[in-house]
PDB file of N, CA and C in Angstrom:
ATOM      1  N   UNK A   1      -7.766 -12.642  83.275  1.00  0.00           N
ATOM      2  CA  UNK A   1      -7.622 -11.285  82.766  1.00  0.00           C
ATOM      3  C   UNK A   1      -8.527 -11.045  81.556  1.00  0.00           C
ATOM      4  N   UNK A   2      -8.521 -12.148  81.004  1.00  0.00           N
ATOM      5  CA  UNK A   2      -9.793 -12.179  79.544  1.00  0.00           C
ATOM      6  C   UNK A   2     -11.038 -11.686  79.750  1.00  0.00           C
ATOM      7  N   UNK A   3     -11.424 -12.116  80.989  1.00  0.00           N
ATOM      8  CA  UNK A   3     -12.405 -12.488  81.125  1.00  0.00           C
ATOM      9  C   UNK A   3     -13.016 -11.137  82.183  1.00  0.00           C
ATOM     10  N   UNK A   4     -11.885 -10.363  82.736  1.00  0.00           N
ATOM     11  CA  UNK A   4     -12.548  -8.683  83.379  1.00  0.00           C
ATOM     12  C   UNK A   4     -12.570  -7.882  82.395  1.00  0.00           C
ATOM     13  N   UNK A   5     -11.310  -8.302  80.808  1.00  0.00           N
ATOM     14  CA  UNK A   5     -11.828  -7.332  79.508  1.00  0.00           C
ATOM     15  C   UNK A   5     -13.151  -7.261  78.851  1.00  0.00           C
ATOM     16  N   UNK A   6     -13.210  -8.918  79.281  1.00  0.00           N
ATOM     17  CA  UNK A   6     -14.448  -9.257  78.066  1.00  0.00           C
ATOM     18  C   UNK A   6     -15.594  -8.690  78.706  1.00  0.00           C
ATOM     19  N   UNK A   7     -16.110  -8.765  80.196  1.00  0.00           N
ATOM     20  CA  UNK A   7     -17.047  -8.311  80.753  1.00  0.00           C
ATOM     21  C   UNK A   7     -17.058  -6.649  80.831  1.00  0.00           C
ATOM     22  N   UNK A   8     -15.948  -5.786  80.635  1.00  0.00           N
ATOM     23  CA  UNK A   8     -15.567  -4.338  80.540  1.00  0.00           C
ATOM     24  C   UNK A   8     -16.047  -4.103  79.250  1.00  0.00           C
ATOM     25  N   UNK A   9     -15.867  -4.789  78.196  1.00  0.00           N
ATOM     26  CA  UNK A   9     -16.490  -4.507  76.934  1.00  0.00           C
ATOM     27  C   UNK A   9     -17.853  -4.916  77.019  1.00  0.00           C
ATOM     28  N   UNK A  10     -18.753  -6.015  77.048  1.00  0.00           N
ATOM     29  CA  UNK A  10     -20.247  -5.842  76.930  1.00  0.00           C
ATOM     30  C   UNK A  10     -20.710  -4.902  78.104  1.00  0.00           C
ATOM     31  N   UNK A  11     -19.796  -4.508  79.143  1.00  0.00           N
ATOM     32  CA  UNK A  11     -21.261  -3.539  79.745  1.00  0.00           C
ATOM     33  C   UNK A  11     -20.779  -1.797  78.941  1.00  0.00           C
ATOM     34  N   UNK A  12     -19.668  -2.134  78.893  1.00  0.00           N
ATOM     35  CA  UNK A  12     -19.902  -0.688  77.674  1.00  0.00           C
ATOM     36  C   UNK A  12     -20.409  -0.658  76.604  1.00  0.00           C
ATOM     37  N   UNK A  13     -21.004  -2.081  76.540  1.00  0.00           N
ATOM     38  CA  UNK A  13     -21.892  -1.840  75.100  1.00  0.00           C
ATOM     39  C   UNK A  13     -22.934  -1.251  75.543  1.00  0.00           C
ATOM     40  N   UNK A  14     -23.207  -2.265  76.991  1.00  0.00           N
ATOM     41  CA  UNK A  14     -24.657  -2.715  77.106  1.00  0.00           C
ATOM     42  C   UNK A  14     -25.061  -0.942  77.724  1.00  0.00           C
ATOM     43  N   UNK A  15     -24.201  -0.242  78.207  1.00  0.00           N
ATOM     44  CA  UNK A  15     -24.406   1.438  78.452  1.00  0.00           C
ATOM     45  C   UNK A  15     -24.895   1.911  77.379  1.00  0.00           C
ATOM     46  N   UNK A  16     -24.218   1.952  76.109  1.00  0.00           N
ATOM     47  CA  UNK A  16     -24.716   2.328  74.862  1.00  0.00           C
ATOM     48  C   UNK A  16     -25.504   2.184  74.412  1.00  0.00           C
ATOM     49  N   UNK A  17     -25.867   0.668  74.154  1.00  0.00           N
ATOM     50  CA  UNK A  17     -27.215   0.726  73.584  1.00  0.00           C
ATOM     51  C   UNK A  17     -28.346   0.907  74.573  1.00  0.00           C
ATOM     52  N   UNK A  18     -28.170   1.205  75.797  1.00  0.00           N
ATOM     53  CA  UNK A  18     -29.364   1.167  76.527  1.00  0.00           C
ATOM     54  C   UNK A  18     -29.826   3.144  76.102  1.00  0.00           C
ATOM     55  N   UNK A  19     -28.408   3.975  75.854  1.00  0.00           N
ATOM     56  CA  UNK A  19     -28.590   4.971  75.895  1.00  0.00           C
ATOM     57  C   UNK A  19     -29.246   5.160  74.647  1.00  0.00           C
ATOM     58  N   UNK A  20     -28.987   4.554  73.321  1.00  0.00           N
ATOM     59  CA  UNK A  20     -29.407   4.393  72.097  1.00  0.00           C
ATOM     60  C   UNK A  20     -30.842   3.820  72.043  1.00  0.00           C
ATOM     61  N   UNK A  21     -31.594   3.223  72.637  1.00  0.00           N
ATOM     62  CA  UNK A  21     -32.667   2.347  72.942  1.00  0.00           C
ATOM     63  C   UNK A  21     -33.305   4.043  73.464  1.00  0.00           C
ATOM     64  N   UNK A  22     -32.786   5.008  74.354  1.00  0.00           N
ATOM     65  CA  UNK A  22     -33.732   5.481  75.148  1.00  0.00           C
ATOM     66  C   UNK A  22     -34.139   6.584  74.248  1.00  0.00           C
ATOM     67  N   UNK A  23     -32.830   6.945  73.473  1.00  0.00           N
ATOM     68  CA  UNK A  23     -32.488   8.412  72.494  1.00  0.00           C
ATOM     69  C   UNK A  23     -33.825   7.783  71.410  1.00  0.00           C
ATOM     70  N   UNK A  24     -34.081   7.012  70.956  1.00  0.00           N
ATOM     71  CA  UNK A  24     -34.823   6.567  69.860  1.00  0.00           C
ATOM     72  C   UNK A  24     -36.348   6.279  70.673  1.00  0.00           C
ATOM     73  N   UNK A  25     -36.248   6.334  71.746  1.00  0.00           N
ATOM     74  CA  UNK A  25     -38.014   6.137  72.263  1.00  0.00           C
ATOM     75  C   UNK A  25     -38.228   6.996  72.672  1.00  0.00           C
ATOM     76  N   UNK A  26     -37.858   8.355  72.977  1.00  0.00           N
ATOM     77  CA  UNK A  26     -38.179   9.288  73.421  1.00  0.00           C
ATOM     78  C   UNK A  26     -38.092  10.206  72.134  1.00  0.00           C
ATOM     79  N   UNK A  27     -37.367  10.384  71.387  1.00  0.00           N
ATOM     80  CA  UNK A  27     -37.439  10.872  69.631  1.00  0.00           C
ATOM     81  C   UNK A  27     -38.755  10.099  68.823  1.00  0.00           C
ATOM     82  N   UNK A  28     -38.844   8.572  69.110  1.00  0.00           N
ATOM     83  CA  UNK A  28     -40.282   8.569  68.571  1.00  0.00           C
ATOM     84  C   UNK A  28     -41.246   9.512  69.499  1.00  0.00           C
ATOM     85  N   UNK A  29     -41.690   9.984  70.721  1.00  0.00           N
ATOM     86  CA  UNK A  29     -42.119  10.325  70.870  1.00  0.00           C
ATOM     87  C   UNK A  29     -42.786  12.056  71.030  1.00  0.00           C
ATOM     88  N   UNK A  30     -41.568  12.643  70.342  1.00  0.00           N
ATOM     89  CA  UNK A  30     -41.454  14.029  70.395  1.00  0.00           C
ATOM     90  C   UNK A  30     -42.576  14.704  69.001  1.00  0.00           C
ATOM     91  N   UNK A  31     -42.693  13.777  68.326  1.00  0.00           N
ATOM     92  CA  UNK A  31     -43.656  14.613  67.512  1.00  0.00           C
ATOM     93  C   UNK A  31     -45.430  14.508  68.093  1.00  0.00           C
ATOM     94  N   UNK A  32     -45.520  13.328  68.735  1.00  0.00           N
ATOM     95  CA  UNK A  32     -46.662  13.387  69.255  1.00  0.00           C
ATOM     96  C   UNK A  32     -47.027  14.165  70.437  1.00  0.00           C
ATOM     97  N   UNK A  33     -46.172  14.598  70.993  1.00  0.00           N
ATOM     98  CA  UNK A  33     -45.994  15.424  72.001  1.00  0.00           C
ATOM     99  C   UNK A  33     -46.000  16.884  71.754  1.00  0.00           C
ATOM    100  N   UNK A  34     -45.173  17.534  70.639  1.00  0.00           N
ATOM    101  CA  UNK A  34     -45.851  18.518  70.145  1.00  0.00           C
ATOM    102  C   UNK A  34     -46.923  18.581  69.116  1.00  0.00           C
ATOM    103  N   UNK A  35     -47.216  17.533  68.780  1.00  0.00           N
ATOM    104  CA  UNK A  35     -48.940  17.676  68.100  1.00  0.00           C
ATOM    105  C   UNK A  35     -50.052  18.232  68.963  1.00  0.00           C
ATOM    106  N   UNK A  36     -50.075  17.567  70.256  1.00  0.00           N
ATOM    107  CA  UNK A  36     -50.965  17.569  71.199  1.00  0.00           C
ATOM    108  C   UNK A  36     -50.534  18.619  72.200  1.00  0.00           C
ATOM    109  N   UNK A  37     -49.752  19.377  72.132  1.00  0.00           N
ATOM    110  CA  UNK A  37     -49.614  20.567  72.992  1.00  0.00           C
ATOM    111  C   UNK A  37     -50.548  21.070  72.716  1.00  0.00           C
ATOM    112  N   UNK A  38     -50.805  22.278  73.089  1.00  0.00           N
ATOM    113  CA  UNK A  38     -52.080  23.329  72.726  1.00  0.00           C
ATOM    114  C   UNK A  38     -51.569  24.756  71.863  1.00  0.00           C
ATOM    115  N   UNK A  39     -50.180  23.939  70.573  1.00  0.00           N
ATOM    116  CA  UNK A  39     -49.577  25.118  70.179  1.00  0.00           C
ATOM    117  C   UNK A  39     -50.203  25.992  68.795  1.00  0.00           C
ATOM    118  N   UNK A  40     -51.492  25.563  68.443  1.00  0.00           N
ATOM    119  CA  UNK A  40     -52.458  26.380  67.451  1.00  0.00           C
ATOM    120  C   UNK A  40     -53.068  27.909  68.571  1.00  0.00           C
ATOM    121  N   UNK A  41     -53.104  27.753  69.896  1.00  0.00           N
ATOM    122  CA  UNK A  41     -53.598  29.211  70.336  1.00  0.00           C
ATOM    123  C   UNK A  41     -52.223  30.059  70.344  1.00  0.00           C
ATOM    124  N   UNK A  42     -51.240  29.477  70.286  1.00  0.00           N
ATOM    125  CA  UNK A  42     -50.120  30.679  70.797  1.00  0.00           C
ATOM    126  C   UNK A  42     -50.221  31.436  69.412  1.00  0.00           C
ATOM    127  N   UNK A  43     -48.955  32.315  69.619  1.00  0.00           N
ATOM    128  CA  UNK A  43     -48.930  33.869  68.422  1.00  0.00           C
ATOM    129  C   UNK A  43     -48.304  33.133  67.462  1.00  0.00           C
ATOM    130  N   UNK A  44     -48.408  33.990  65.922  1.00  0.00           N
ATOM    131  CA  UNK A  44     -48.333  33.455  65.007  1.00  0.00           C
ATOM    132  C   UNK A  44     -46.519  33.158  65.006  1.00  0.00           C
ATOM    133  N   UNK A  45     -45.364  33.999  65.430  1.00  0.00           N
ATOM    134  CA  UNK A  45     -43.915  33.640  65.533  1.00  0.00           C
ATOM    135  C   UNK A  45     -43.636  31.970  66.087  1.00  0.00           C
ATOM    136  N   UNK A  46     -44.526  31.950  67.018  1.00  0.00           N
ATOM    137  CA  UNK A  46     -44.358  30.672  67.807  1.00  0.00           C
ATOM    138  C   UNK A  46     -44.574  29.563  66.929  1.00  0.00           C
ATOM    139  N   UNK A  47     -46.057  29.511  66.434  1.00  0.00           N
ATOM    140  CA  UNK A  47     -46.348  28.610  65.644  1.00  0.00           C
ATOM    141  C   UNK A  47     -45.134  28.392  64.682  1.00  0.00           C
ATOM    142  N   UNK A  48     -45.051  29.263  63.807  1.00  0.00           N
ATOM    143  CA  UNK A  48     -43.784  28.616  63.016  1.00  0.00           C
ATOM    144  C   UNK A  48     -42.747  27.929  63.204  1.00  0.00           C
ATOM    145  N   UNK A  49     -42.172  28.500  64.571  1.00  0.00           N
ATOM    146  CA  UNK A  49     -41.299  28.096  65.502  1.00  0.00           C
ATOM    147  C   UNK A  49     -41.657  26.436  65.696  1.00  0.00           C
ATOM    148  N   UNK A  50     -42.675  25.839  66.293  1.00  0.00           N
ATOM    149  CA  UNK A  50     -43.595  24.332  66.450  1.00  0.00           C
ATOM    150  C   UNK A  50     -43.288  23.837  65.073  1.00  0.00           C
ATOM    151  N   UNK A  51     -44.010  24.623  64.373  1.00  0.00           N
ATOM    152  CA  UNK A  51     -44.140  23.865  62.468  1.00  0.00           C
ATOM    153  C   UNK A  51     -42.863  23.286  62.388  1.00  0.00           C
ATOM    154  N   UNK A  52     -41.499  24.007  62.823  1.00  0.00           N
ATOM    155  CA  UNK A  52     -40.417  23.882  62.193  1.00  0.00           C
ATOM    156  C   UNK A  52     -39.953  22.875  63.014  1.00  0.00           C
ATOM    157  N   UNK A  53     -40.196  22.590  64.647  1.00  0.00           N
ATOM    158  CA  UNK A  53     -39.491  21.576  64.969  1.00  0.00           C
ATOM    159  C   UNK A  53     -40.365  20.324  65.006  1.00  0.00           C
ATOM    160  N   UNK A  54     -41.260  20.297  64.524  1.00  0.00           N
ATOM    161  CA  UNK A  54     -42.567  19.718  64.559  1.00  0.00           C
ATOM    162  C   UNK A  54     -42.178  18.906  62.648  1.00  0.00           C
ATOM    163  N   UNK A  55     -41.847  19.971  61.979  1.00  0.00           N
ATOM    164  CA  UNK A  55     -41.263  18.795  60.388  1.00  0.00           C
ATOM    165  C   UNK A  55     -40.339  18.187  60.906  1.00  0.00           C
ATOM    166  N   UNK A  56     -39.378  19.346  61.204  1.00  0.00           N
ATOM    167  CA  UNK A  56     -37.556  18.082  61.788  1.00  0.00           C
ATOM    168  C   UNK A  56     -37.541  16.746  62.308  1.00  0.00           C
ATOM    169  N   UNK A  57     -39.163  16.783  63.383  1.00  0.00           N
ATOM    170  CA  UNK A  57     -38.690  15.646  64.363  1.00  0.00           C
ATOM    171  C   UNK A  57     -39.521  14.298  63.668  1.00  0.00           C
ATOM    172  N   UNK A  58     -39.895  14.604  62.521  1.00  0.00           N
ATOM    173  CA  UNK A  58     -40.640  13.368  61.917  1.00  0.00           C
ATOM    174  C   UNK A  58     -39.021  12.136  61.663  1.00  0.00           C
ATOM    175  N   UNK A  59     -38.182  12.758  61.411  1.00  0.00           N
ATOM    176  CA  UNK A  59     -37.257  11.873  61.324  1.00  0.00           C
ATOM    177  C   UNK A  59     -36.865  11.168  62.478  1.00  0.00           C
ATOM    178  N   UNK A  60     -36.555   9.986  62.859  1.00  0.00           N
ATOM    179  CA  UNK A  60     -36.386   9.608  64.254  1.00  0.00           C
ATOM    180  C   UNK A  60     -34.750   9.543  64.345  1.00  0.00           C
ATOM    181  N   UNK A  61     -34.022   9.802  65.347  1.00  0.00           N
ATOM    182  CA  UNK A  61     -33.152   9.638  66.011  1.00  0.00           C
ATOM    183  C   UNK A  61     -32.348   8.600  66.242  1.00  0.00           C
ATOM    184  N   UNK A  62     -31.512   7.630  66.238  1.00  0.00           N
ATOM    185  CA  UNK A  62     -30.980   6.816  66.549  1.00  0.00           C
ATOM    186  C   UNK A  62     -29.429   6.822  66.888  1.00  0.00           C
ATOM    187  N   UNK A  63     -29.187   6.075  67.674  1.00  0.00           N
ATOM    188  CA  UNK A  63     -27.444   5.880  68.258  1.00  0.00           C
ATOM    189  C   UNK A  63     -27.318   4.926  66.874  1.00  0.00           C
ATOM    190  N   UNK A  64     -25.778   5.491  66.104  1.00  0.00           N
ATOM    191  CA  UNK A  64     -25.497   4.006  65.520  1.00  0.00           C
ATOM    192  C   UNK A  64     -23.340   4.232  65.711  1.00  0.00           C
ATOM    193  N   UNK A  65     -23.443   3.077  65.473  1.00  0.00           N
ATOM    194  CA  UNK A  65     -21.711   2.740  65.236  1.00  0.00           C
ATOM    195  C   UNK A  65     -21.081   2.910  63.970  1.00  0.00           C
ATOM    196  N   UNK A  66     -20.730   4.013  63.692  1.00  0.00           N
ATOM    197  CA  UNK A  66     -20.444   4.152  62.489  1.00  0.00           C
ATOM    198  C   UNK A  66     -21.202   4.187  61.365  1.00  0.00           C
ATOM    199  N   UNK A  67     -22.517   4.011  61.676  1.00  0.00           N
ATOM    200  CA  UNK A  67     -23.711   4.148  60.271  1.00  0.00           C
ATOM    201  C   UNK A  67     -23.608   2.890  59.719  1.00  0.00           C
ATOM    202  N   UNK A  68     -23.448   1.581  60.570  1.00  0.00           N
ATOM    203  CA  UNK A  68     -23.141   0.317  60.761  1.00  0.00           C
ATOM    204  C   UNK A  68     -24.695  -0.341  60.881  1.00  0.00           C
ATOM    205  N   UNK A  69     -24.507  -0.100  62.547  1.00  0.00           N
ATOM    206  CA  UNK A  69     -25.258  -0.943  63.476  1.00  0.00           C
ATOM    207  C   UNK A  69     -25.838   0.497  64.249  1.00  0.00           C
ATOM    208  N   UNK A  70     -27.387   0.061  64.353  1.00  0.00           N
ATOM    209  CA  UNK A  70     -28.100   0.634  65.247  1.00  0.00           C
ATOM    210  C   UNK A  70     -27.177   0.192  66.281  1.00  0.00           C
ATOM    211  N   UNK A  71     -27.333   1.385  67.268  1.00  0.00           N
ATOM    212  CA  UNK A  71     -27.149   0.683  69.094  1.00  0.00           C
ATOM    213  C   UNK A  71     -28.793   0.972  69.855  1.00  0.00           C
ATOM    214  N   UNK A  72     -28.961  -0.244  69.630  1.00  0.00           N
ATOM    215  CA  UNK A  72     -30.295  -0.843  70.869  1.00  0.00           C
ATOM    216  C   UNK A  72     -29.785  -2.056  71.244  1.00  0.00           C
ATOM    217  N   UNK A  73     -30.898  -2.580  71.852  1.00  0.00           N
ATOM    218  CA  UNK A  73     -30.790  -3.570  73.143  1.00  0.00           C
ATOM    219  C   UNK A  73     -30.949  -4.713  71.991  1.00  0.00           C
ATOM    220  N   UNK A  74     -31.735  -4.629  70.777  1.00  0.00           N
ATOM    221  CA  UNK A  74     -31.954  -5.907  69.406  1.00  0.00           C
ATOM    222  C   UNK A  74     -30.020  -5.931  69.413  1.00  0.00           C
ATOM    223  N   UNK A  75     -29.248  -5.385  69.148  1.00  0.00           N
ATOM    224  CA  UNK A  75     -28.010  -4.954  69.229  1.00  0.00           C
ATOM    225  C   UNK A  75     -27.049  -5.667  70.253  1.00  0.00           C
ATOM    226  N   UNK A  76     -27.293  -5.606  70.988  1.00  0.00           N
ATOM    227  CA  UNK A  76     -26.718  -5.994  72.505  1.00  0.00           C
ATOM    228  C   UNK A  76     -26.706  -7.034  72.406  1.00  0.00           C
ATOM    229  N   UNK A  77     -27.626  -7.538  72.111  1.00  0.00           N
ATOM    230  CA  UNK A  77     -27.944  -9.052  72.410  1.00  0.00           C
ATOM    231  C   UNK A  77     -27.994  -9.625  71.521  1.00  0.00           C
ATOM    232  N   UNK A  78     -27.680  -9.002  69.973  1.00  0.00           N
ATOM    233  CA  UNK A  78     -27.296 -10.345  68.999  1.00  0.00           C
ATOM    234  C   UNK A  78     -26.003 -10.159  69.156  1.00  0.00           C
ATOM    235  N   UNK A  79     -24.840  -9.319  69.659  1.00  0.00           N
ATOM    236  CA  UNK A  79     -23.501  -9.660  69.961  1.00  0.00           C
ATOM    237  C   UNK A  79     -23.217 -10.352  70.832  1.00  0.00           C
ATOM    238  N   UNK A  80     -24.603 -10.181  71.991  1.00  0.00           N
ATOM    239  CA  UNK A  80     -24.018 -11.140  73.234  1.00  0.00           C
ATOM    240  C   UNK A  80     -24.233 -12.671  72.709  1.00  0.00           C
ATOM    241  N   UNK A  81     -24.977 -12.897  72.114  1.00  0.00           N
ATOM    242  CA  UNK A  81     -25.445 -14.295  71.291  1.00  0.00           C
ATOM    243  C   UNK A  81     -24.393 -15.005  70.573  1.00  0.00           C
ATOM    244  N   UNK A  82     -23.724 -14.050  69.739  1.00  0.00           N
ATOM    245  CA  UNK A  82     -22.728 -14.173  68.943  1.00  0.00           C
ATOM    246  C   UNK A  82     -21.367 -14.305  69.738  1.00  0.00           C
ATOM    247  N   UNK A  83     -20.756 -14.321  70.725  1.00  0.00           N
ATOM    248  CA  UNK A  83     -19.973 -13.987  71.716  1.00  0.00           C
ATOM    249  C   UNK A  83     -20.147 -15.060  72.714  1.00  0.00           C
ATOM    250  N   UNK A  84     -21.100 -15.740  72.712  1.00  0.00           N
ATOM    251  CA  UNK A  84     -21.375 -16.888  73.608  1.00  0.00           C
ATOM    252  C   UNK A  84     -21.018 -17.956  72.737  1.00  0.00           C
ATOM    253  N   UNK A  85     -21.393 -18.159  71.435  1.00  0.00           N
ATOM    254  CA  UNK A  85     -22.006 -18.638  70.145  1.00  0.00           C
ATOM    255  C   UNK A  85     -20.113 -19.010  70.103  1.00  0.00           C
ATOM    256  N   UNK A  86     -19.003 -18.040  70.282  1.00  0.00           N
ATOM    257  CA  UNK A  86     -18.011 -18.048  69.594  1.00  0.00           C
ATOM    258  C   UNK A  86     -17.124 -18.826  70.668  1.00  0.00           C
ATOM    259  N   UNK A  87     -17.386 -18.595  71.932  1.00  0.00           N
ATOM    260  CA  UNK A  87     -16.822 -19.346  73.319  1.00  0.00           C
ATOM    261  C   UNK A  87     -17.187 -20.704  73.346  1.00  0.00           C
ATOM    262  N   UNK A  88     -18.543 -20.727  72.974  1.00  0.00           N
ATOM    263  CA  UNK A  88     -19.065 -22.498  72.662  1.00  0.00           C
ATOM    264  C   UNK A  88     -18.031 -23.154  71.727  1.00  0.00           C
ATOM    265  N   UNK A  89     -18.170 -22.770  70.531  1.00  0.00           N
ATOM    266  CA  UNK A  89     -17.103 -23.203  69.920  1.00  0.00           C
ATOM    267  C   UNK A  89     -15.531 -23.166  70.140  1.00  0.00           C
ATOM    268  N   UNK A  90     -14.909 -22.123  70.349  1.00  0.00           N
ATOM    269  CA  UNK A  90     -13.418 -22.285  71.296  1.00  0.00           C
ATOM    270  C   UNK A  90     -13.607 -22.959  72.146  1.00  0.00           C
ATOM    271  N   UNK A  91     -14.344 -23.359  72.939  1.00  0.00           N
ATOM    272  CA  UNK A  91     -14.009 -24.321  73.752  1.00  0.00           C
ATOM    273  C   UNK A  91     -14.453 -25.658  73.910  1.00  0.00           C
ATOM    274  N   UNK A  92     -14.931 -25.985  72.285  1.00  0.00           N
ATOM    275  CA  UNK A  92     -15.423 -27.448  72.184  1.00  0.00           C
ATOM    276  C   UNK A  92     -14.292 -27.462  71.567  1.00  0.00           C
ATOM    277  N   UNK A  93     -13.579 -26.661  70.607  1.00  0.00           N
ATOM    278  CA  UNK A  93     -12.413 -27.326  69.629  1.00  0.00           C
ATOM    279  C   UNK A  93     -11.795 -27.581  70.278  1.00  0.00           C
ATOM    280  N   UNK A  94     -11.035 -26.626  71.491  1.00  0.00           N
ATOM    281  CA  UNK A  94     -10.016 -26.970  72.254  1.00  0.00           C
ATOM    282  C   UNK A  94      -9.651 -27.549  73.311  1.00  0.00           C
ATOM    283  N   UNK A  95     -10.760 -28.663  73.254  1.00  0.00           N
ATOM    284  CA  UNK A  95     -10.968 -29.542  74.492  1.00  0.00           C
ATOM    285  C   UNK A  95     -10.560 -31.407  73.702  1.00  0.00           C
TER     286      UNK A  95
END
């Protein structure tokens, strides 16, 4: 029974941070994406409109847990490390 919780909890991590991994590579990529549009010919309302989401998105995006822990896949896998790391040991002591 431990052991369908324990696997129910890392793939709901591993959902998260994959979603956190994607939210943060596609947010790095949103300012370069409107740099290189062709938004200097449109009308002058628009432009401002670009300028403005064009400052905002210099900040990047990230999933976190509480303003803890990033959630990426660096994430995932130092818990899964740590979680293996902790079974090694329970089950050398208790042998």
């Amino acid at each position: 029974m431990a052991v369908v919780l324990s696997i129910g909890f890392v793939t709901q991590l591993f959902i998260d941070c994959i979603i956190g991994t994607e939210m943060f590579y596609q947010s790095n990529l949103l300012p370069d994406y409107l740099f290189q549009s062709d938004w200097w010919s449109l009308d002058m309302e628009l432009k401002k409109d670009i300028a403005f989401v064009l400052q905002h998105s210099q900040r990047i995006q990230q999933l976190s847990a509480y303003k803890l822990y990033d959630m990426n896949m660096t994430s995932w896998l130092k818990v899964l490390k740590l979680a293996f790391s902790l079974f090694t040991v329970l089950n050398t002591v208790l042998k």
